[in-house]
PDB file of N, CA and C in Angstrom:
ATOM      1  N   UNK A   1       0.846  -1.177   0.000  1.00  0.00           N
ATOM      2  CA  UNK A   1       0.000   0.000   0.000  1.00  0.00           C
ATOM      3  C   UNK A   1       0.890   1.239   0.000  1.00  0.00           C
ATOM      4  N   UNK A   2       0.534   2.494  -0.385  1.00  0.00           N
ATOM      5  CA  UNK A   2       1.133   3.359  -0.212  1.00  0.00           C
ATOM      6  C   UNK A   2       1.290   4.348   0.297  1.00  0.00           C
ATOM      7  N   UNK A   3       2.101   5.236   1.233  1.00  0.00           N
ATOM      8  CA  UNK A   3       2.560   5.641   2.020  1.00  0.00           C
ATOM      9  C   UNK A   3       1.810   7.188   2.043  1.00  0.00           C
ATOM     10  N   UNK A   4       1.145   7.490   2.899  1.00  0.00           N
ATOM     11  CA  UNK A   4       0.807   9.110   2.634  1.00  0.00           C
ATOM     12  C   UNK A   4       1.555   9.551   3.852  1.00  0.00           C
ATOM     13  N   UNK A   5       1.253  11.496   3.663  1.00  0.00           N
ATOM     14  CA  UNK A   5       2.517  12.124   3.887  1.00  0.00           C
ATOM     15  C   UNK A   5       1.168  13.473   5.184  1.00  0.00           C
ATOM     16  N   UNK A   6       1.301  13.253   6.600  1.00  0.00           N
ATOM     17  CA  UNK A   6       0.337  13.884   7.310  1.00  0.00           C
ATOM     18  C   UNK A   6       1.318  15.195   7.508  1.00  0.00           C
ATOM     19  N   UNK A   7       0.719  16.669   7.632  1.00  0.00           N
ATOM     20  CA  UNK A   7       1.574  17.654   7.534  1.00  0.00           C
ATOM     21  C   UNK A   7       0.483  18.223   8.706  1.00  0.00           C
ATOM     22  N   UNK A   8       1.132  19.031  10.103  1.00  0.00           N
ATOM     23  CA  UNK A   8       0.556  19.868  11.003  1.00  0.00           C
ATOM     24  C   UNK A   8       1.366  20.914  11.414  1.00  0.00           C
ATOM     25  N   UNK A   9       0.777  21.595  11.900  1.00  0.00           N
ATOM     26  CA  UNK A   9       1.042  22.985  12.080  1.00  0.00           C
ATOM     27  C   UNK A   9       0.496  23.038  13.733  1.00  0.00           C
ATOM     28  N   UNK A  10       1.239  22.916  14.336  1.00  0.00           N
ATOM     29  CA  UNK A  10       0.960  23.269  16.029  1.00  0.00           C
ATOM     30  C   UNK A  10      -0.064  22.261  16.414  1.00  0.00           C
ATOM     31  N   UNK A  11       0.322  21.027  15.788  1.00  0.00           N
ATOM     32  CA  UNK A  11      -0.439  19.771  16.064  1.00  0.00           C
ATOM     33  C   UNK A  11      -1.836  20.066  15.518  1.00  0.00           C
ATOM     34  N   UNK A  12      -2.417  21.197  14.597  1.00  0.00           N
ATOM     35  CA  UNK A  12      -3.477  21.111  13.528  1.00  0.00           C
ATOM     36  C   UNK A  12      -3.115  20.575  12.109  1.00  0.00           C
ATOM     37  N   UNK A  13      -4.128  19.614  11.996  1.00  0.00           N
ATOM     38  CA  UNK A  13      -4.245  18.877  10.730  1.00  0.00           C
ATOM     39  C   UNK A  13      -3.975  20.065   9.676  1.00  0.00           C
ATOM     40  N   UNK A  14      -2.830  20.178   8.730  1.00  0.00           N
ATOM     41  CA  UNK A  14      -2.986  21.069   7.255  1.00  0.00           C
ATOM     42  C   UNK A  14      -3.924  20.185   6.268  1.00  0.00           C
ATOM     43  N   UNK A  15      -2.724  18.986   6.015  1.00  0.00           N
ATOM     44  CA  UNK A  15      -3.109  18.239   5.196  1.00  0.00           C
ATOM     45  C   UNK A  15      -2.965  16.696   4.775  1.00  0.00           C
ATOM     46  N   UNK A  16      -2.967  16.279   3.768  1.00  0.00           N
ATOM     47  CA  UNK A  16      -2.403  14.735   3.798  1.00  0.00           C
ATOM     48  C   UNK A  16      -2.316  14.477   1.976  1.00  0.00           C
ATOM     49  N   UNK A  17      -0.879  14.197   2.286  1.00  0.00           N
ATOM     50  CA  UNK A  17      -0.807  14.593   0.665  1.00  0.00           C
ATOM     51  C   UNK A  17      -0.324  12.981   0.459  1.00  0.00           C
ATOM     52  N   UNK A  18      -0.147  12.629  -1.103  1.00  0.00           N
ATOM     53  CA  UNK A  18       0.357  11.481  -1.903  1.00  0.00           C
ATOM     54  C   UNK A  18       2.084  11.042  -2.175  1.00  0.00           C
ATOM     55  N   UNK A  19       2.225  12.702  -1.896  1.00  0.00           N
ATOM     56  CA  UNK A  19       3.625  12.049  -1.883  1.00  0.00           C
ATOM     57  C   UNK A  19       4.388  13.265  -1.089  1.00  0.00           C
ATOM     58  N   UNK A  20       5.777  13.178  -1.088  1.00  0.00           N
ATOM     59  CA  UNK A  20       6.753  14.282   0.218  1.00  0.00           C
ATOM     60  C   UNK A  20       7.040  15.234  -0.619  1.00  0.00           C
ATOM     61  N   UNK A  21       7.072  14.980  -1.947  1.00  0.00           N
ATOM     62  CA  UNK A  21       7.153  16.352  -3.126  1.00  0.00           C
ATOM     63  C   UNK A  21       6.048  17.131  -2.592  1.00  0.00           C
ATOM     64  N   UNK A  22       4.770  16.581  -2.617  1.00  0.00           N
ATOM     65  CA  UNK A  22       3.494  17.289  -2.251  1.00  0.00           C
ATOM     66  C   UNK A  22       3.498  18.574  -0.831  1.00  0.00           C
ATOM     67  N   UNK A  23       3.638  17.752  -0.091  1.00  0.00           N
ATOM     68  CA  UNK A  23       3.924  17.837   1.267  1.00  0.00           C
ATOM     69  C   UNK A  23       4.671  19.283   1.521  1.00  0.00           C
ATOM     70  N   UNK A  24       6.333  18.829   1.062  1.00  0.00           N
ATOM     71  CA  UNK A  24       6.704  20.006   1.408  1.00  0.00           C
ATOM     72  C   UNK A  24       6.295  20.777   0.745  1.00  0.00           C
ATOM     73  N   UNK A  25       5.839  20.996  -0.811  1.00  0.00           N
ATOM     74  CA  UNK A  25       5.714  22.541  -1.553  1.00  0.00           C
ATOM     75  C   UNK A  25       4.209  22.686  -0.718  1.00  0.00           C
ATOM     76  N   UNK A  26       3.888  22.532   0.345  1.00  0.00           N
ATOM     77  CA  UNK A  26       2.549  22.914   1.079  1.00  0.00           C
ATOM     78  C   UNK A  26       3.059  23.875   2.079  1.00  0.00           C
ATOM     79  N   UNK A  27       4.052  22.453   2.653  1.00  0.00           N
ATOM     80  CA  UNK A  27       4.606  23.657   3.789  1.00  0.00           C
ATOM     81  C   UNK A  27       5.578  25.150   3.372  1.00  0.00           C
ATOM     82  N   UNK A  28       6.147  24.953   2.666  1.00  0.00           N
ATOM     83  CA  UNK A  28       7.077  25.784   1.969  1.00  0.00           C
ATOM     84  C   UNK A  28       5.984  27.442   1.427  1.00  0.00           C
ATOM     85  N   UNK A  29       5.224  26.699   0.745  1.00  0.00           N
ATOM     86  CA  UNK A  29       3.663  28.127   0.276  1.00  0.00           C
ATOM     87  C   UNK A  29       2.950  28.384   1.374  1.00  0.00           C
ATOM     88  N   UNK A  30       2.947  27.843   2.643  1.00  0.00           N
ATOM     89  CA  UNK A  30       2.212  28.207   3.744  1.00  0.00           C
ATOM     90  C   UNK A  30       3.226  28.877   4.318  1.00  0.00           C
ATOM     91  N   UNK A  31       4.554  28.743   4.466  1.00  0.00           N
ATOM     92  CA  UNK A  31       5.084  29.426   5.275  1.00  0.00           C
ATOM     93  C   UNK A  31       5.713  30.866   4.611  1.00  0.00           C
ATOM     94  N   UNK A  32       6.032  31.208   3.308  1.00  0.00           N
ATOM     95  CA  UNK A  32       6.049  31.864   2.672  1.00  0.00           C
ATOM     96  C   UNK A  32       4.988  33.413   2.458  1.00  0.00           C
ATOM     97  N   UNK A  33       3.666  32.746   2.081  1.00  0.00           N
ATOM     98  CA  UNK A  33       2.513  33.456   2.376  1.00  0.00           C
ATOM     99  C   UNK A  33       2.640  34.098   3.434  1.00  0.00           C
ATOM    100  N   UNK A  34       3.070  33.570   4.779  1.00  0.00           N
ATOM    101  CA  UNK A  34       2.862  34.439   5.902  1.00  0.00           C
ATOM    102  C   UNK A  34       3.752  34.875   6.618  1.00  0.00           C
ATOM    103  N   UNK A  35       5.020  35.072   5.509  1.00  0.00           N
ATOM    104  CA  UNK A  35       6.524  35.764   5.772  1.00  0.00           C
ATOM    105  C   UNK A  35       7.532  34.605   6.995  1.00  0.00           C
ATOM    106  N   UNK A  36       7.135  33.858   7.415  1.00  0.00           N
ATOM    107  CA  UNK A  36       8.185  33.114   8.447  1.00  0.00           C
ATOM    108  C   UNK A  36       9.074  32.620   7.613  1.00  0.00           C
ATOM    109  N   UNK A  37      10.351  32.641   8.617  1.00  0.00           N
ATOM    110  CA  UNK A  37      11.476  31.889   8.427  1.00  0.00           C
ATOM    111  C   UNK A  37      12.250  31.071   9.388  1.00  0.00           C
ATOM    112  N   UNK A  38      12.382  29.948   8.484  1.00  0.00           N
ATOM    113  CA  UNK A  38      12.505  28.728   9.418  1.00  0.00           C
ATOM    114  C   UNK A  38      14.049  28.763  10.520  1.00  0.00           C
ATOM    115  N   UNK A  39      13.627  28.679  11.454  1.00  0.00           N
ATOM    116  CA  UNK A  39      14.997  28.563  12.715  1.00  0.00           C
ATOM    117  C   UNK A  39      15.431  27.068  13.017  1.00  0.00           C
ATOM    118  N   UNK A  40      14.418  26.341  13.269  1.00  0.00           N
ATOM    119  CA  UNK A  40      15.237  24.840  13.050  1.00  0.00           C
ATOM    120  C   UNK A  40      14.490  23.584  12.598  1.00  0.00           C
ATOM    121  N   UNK A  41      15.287  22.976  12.299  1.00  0.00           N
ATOM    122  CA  UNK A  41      15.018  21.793  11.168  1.00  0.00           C
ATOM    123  C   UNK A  41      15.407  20.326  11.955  1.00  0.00           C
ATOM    124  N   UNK A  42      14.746  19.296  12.012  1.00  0.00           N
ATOM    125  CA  UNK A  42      15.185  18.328  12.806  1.00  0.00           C
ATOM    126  C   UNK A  42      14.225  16.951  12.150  1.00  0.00           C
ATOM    127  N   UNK A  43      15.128  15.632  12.154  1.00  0.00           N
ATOM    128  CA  UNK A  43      14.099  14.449  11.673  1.00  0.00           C
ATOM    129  C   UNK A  43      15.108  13.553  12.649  1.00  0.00           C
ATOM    130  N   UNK A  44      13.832  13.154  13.268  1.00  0.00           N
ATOM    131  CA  UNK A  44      13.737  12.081  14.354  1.00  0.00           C
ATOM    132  C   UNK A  44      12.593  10.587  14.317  1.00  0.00           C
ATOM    133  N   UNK A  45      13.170   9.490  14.347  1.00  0.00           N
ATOM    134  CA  UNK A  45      12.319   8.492  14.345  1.00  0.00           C
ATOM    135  C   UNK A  45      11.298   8.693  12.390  1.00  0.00           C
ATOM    136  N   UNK A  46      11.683   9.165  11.385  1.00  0.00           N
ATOM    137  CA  UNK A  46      11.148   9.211  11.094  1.00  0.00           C
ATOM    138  C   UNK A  46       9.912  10.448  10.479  1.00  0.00           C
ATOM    139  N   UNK A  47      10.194  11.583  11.662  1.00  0.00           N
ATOM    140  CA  UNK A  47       9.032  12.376  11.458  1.00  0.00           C
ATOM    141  C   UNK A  47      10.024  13.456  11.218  1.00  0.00           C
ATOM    142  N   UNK A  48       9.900  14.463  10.355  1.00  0.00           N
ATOM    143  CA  UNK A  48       9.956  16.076  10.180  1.00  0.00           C
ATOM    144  C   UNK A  48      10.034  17.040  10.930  1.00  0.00           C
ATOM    145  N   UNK A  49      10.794  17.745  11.700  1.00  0.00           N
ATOM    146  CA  UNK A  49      10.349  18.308  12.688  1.00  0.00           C
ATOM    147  C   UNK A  49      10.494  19.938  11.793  1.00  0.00           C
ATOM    148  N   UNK A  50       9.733  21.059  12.018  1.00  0.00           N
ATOM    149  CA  UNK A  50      10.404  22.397  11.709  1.00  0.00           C
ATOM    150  C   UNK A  50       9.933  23.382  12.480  1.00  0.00           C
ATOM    151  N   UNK A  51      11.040  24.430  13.003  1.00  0.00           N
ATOM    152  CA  UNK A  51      10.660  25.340  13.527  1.00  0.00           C
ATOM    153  C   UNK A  51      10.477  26.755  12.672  1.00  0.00           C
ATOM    154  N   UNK A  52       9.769  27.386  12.726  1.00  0.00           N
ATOM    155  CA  UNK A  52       9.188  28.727  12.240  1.00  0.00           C
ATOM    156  C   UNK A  52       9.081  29.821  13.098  1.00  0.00           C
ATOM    157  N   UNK A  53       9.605  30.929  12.674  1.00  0.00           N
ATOM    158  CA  UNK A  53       9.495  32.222  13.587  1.00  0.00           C
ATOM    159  C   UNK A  53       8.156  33.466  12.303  1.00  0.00           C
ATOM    160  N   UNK A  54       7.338  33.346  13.150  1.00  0.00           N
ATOM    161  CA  UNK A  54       6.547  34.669  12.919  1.00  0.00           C
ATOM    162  C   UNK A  54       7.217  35.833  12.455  1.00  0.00           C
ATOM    163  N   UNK A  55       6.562  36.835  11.370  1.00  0.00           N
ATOM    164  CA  UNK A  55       7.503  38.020  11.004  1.00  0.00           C
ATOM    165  C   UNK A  55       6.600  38.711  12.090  1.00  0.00           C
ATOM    166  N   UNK A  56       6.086  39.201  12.523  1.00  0.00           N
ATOM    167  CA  UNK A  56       5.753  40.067  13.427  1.00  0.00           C
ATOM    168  C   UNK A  56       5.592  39.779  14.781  1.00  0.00           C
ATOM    169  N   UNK A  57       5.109  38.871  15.566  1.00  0.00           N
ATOM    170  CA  UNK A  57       5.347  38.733  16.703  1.00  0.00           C
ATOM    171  C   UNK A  57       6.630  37.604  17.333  1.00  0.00           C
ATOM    172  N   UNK A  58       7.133  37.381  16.379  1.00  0.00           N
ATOM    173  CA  UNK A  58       8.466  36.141  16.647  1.00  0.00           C
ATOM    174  C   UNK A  58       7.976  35.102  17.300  1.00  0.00           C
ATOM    175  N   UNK A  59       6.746  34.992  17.452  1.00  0.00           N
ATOM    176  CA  UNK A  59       6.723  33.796  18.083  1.00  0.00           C
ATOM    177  C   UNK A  59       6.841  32.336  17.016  1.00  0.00           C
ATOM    178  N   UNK A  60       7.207  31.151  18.034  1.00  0.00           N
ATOM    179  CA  UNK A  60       7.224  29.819  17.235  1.00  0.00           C
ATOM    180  C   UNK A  60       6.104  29.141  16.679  1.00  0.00           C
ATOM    181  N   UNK A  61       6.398  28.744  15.355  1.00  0.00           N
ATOM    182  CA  UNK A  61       5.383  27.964  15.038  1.00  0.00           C
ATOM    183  C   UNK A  61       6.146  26.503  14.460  1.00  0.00           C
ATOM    184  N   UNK A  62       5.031  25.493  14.897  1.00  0.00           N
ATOM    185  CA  UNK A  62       5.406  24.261  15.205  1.00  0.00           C
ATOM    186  C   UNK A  62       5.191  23.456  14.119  1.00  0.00           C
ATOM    187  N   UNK A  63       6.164  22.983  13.045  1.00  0.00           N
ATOM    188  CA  UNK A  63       5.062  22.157  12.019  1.00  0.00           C
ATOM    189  C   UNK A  63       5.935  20.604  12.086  1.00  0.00           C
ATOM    190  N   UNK A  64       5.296  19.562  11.637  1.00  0.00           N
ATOM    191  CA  UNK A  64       5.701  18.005  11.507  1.00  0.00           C
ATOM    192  C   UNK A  64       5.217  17.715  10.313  1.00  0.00           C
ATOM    193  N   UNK A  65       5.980  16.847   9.476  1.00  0.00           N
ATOM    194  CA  UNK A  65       5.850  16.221   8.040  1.00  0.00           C
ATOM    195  C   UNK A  65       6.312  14.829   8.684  1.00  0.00           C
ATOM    196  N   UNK A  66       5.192  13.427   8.729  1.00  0.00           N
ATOM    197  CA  UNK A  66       5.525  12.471   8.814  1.00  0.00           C
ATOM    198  C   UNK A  66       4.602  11.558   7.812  1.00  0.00           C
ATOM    199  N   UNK A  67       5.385  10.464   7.842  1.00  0.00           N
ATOM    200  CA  UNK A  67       4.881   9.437   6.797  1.00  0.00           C
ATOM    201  C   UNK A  67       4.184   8.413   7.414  1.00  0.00           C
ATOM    202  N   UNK A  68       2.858   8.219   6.757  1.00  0.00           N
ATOM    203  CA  UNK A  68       2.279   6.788   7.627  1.00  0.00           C
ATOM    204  C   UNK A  68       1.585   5.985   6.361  1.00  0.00           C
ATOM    205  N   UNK A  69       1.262   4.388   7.308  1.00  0.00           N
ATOM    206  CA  UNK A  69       1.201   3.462   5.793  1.00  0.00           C
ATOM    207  C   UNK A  69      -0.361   3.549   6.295  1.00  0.00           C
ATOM    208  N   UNK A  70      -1.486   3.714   5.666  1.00  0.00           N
ATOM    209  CA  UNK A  70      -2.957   3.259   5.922  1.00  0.00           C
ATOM    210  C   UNK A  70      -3.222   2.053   6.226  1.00  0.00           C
ATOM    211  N   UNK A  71      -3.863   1.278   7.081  1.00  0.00           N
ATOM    212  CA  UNK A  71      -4.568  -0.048   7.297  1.00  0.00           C
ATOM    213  C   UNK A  71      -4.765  -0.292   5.940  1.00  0.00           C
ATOM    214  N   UNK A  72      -4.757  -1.314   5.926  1.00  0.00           N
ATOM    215  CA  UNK A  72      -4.918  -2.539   4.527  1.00  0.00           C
ATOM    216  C   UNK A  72      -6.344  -2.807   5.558  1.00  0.00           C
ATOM    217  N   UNK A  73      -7.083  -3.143   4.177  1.00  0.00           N
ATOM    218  CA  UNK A  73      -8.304  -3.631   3.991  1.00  0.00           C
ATOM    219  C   UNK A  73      -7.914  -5.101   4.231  1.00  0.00           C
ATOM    220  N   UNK A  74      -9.090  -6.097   5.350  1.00  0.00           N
ATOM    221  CA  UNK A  74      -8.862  -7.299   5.700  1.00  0.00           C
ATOM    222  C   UNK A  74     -10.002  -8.210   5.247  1.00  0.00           C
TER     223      UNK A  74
END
């Protein structure tokens, strides 16, 4: 089966894309649109980690790009 790609933003669902091409040009146009720039970058176990700083109030924003396989039909 094949692998989809869950993308959140401060542990809110963005999206769920088909493939990690997908994925990131999501996160990449979301974070763009709303001027942040990324402070740190981290992959652990698997999952995406990125940090984002706000252009106006600096605060962090939290996003994860991880991969999961769907239940197979039994």
């Amino acid at each position: 089966m094949n692998e989809l790609y869950v993308l959140t933003k401060d542990s809110e669902l963005v999206g769920v894309y088909t493939t990690h091409r997908k994925a990131t040009q999501a996160l990449i146009m979301g974070t763009i649109k709303e001027g942040m720039k990324l402070q740190d970058y981290s992959f652990e176990f698997g999952i995406e980690f990125f940090t984002y700083i706000g252009p106006e109030s600096g605060s962090p924003f939290f996003w994860e790009l991880r991969e999961v396989t769907p239940d197979a039909r039994t």
